[in-house]
Protein backbone atom coordinates (compact mmCIF):
# COMPACT_ATOMS: atom_id res chain seq x y z
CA UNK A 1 86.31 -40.76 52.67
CA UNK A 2 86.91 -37.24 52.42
CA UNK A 3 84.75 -34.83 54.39
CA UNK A 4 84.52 -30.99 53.39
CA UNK A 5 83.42 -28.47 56.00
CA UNK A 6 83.05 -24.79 54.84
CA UNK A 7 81.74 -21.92 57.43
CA UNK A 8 82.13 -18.22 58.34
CA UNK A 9 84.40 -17.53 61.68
CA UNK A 10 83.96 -18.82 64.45
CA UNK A 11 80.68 -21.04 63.75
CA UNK A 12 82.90 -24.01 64.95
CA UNK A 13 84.75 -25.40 62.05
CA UNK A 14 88.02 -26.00 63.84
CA UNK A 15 86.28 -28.03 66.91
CA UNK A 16 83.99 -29.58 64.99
CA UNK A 17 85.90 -31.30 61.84
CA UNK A 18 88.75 -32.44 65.22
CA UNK A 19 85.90 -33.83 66.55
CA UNK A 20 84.38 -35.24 63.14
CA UNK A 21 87.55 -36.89 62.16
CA UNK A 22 88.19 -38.50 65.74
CA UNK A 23 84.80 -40.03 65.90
CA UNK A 24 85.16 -41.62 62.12
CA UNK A 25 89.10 -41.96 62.03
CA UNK A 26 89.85 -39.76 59.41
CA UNK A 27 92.96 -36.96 58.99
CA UNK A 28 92.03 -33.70 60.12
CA UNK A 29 93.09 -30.26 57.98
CA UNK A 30 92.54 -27.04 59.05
CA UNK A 31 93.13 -25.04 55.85
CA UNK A 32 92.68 -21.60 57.61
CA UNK A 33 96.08 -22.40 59.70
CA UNK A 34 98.11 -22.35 56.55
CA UNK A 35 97.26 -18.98 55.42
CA UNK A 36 97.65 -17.87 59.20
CA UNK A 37 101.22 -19.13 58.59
CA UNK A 38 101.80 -17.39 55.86
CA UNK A 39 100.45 -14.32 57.72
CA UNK A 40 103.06 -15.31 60.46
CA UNK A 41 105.67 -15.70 58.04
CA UNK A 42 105.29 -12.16 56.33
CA UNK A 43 104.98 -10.17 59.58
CA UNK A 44 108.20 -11.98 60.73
CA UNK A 45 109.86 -11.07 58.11
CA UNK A 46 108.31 -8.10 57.05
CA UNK A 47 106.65 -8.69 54.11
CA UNK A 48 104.53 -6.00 53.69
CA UNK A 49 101.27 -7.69 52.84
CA UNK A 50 99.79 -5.23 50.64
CA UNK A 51 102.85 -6.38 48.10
CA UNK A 52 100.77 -9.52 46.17
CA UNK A 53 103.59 -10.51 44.10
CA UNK A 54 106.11 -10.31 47.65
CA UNK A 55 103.52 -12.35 49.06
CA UNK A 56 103.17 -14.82 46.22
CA UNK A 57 106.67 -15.22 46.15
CA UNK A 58 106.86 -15.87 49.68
CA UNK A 59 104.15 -18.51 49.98
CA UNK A 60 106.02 -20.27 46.89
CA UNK A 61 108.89 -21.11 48.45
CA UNK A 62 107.79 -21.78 51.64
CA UNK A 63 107.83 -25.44 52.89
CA UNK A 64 105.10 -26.77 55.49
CA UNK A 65 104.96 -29.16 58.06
CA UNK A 66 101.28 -30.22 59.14
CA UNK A 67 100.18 -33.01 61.92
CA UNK A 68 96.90 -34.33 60.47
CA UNK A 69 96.46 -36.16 63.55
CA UNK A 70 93.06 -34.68 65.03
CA UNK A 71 93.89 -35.16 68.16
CA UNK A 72 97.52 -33.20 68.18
CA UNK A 73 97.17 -30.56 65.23
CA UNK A 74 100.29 -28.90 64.23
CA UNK A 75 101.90 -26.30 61.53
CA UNK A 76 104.97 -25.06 60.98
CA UNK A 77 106.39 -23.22 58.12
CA UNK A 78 110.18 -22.93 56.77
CA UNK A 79 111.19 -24.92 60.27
CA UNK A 80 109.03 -22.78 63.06
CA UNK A 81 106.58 -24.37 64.84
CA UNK A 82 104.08 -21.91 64.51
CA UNK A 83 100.85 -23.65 65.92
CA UNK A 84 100.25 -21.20 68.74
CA UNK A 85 102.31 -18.07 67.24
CA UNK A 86 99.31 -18.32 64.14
CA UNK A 87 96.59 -17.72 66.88
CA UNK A 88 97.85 -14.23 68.13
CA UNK A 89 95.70 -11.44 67.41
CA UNK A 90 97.93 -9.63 65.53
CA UNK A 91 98.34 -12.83 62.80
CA UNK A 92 94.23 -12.80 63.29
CA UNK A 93 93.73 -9.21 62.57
CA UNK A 94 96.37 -9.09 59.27
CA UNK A 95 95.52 -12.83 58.05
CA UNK A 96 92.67 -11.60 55.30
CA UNK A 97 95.22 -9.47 53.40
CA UNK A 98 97.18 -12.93 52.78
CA UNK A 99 93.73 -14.94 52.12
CA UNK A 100 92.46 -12.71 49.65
CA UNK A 101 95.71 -13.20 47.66
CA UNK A 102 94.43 -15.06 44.49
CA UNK A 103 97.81 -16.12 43.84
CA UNK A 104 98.63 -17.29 47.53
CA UNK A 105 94.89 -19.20 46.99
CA UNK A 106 96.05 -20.86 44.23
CA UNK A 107 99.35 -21.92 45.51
CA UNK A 108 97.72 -23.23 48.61
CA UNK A 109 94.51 -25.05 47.41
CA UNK A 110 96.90 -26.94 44.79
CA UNK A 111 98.90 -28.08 48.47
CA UNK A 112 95.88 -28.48 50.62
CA UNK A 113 94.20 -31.15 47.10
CA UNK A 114 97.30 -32.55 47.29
CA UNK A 115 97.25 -33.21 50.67
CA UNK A 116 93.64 -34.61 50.36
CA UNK A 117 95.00 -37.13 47.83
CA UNK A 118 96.95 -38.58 50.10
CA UNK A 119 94.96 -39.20 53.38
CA UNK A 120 95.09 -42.87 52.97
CA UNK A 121 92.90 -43.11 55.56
CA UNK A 122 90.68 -40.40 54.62
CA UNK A 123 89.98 -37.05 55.89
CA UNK A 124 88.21 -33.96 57.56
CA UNK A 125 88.93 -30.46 55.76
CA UNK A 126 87.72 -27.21 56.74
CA UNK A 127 88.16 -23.68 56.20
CA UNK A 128 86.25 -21.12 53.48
CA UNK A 129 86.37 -22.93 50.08
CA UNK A 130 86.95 -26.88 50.26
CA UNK A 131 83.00 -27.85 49.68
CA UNK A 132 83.09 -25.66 45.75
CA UNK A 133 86.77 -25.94 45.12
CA UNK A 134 89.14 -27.79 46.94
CA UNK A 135 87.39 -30.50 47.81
CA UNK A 136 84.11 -30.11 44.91
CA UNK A 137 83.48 -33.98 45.36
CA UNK A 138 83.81 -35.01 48.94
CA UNK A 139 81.78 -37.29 49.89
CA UNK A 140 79.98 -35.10 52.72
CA UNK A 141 80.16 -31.24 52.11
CA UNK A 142 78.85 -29.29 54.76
CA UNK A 143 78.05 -25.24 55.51
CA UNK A 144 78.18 -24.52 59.05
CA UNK A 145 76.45 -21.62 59.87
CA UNK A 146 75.72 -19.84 63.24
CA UNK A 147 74.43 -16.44 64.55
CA UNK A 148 76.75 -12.89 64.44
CA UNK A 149 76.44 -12.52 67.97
CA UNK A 150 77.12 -16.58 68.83
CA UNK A 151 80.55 -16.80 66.67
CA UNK A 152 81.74 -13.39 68.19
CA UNK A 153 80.52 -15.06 71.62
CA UNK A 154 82.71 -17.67 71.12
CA UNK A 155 85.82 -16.51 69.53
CA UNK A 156 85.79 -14.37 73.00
CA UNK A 157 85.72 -17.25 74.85
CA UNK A 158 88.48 -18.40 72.68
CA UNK A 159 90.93 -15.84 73.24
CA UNK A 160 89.62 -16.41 77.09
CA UNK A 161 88.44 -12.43 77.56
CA UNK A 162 92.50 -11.30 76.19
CA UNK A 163 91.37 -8.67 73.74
CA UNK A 164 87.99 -6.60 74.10
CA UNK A 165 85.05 -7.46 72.06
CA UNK A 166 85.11 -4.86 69.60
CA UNK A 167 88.13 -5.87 68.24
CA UNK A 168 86.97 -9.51 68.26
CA UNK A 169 83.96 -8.30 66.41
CA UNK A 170 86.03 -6.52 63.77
CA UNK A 171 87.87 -9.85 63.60
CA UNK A 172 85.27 -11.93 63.23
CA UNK A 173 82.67 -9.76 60.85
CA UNK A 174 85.58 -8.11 58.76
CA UNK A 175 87.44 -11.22 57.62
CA UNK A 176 83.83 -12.56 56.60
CA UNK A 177 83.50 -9.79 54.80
CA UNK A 178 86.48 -9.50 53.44
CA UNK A 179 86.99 -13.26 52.67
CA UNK A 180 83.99 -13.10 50.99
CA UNK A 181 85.25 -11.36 48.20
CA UNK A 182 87.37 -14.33 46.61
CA UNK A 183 85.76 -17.39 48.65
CA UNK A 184 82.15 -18.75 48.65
CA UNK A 185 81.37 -19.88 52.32
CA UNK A 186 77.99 -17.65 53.33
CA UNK A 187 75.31 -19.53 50.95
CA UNK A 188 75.73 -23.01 50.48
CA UNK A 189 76.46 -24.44 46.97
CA UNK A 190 73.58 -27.73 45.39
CA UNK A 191 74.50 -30.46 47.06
CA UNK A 192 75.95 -28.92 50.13
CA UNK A 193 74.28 -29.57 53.85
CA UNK A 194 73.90 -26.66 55.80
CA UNK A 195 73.96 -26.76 59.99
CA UNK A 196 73.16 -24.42 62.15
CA UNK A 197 75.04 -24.38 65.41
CA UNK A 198 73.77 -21.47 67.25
CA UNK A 199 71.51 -23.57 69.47
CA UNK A 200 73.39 -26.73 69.05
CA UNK A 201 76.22 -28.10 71.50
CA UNK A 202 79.57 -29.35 70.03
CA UNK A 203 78.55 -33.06 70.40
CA UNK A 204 75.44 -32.42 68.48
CA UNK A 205 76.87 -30.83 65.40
CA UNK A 206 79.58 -33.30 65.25
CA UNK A 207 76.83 -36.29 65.17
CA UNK A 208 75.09 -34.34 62.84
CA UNK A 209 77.90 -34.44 60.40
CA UNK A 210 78.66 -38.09 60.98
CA UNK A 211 75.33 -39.28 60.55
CA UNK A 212 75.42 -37.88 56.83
CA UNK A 213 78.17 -40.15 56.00
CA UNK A 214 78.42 -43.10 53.82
């Protein structure tokens, strides 16, 4: 079973495809981590991002290592374990430059469908583009949605109050917007199952989502 979860930031993705792929035993990948490693990668090496082709070259001979175990998610990229360096405001406030990179898109959906081909077990994949391209055919595609105010609400509570709301706002809105440019994630696509979870706990959405598989 594969399960493809698509949404704008912070409208729960991460927590809820963990909590999806727990409840039904699936793998769990969180495609937005690898191009925050990438991000990671270039400002630790100085890349400068605006480059494309640097940046494409970069990402090409890069080698991951990702935990698909829900419970225990992990990255790391050319040997560092970068699973909490990737969350650091400065990785989220440069990552967009690296996502809209059609060539590091390309290079990293063909990784992320081959990583979907071999969940054995099956698996939960979220992030900005699996439901219309990485994953067109999974067997439960879902948009989840949820107000402007609610995802910068709780990307705050995230961070746990660390950096001041405006520049979580900026975070939040301007990689949407900006993300929005070479990925389809705000409207859902035929066949796709949108959720709102503005007024919905965590344990609701994720029963939602089960309950619309096979």
């Amino acid at each position: 079973m594969v399960v493809a979860i698509d949404g704008p930031s912070g409208s729960g993705k991460s927590s809820t495809a963990r909590g999806v792929a727990s409840r039904l035993g699936l793998d769990f990948l969180d495609t937005g981590a690898m191009y925050r490693a990438v991000t990671w990668l270039a400002l630790h090496l100085g890349v400068d991002r605006t480059d494309t082709d640097a940046v494409a070259a970069l990402v090409s001979g890069a080698t991951f290592d990702i935990s698909v175990d829900p419970r225990s998610p992990r990255i790391a990229i050319n040997g560092h374990d970068v699973t909490r360096a990737i969350r650091e405001p400065e990785v989220s406030a440069a990552v967009s430059s690296v996502a809209t990179n059609l060539a590091v898109r390309e290079h990293l959906v063909a990784e992320q469908q081959r990583m979907i081909r071999a969940a054995e077990r099956g698996i939960v994949a979220e992030g900005r583009d699996i439901t219309t391209v990485v994953a067109p055919d999974a067997d439960v595609r879902v948009l989840l949605v949820a107000d402007p105010a609610a995802r910068v609400a709780r990307r705050q509570a995230e961070l746990g109050g660390e950096v001041d709301q405006a520049a979580v706002t900026d975070q939040v809105i301007r990689r949407d917007r900006d993300d929005s440019t070479v990925a389809r994630f705000t409207e859902a696509a035929p066949g796709v199952t949108v959720i709102d979870s503005t007024e919905q706990s965590l344990a609701q959405v994720i029963e939602a989502i089960c309950a619309l598989a096979p």
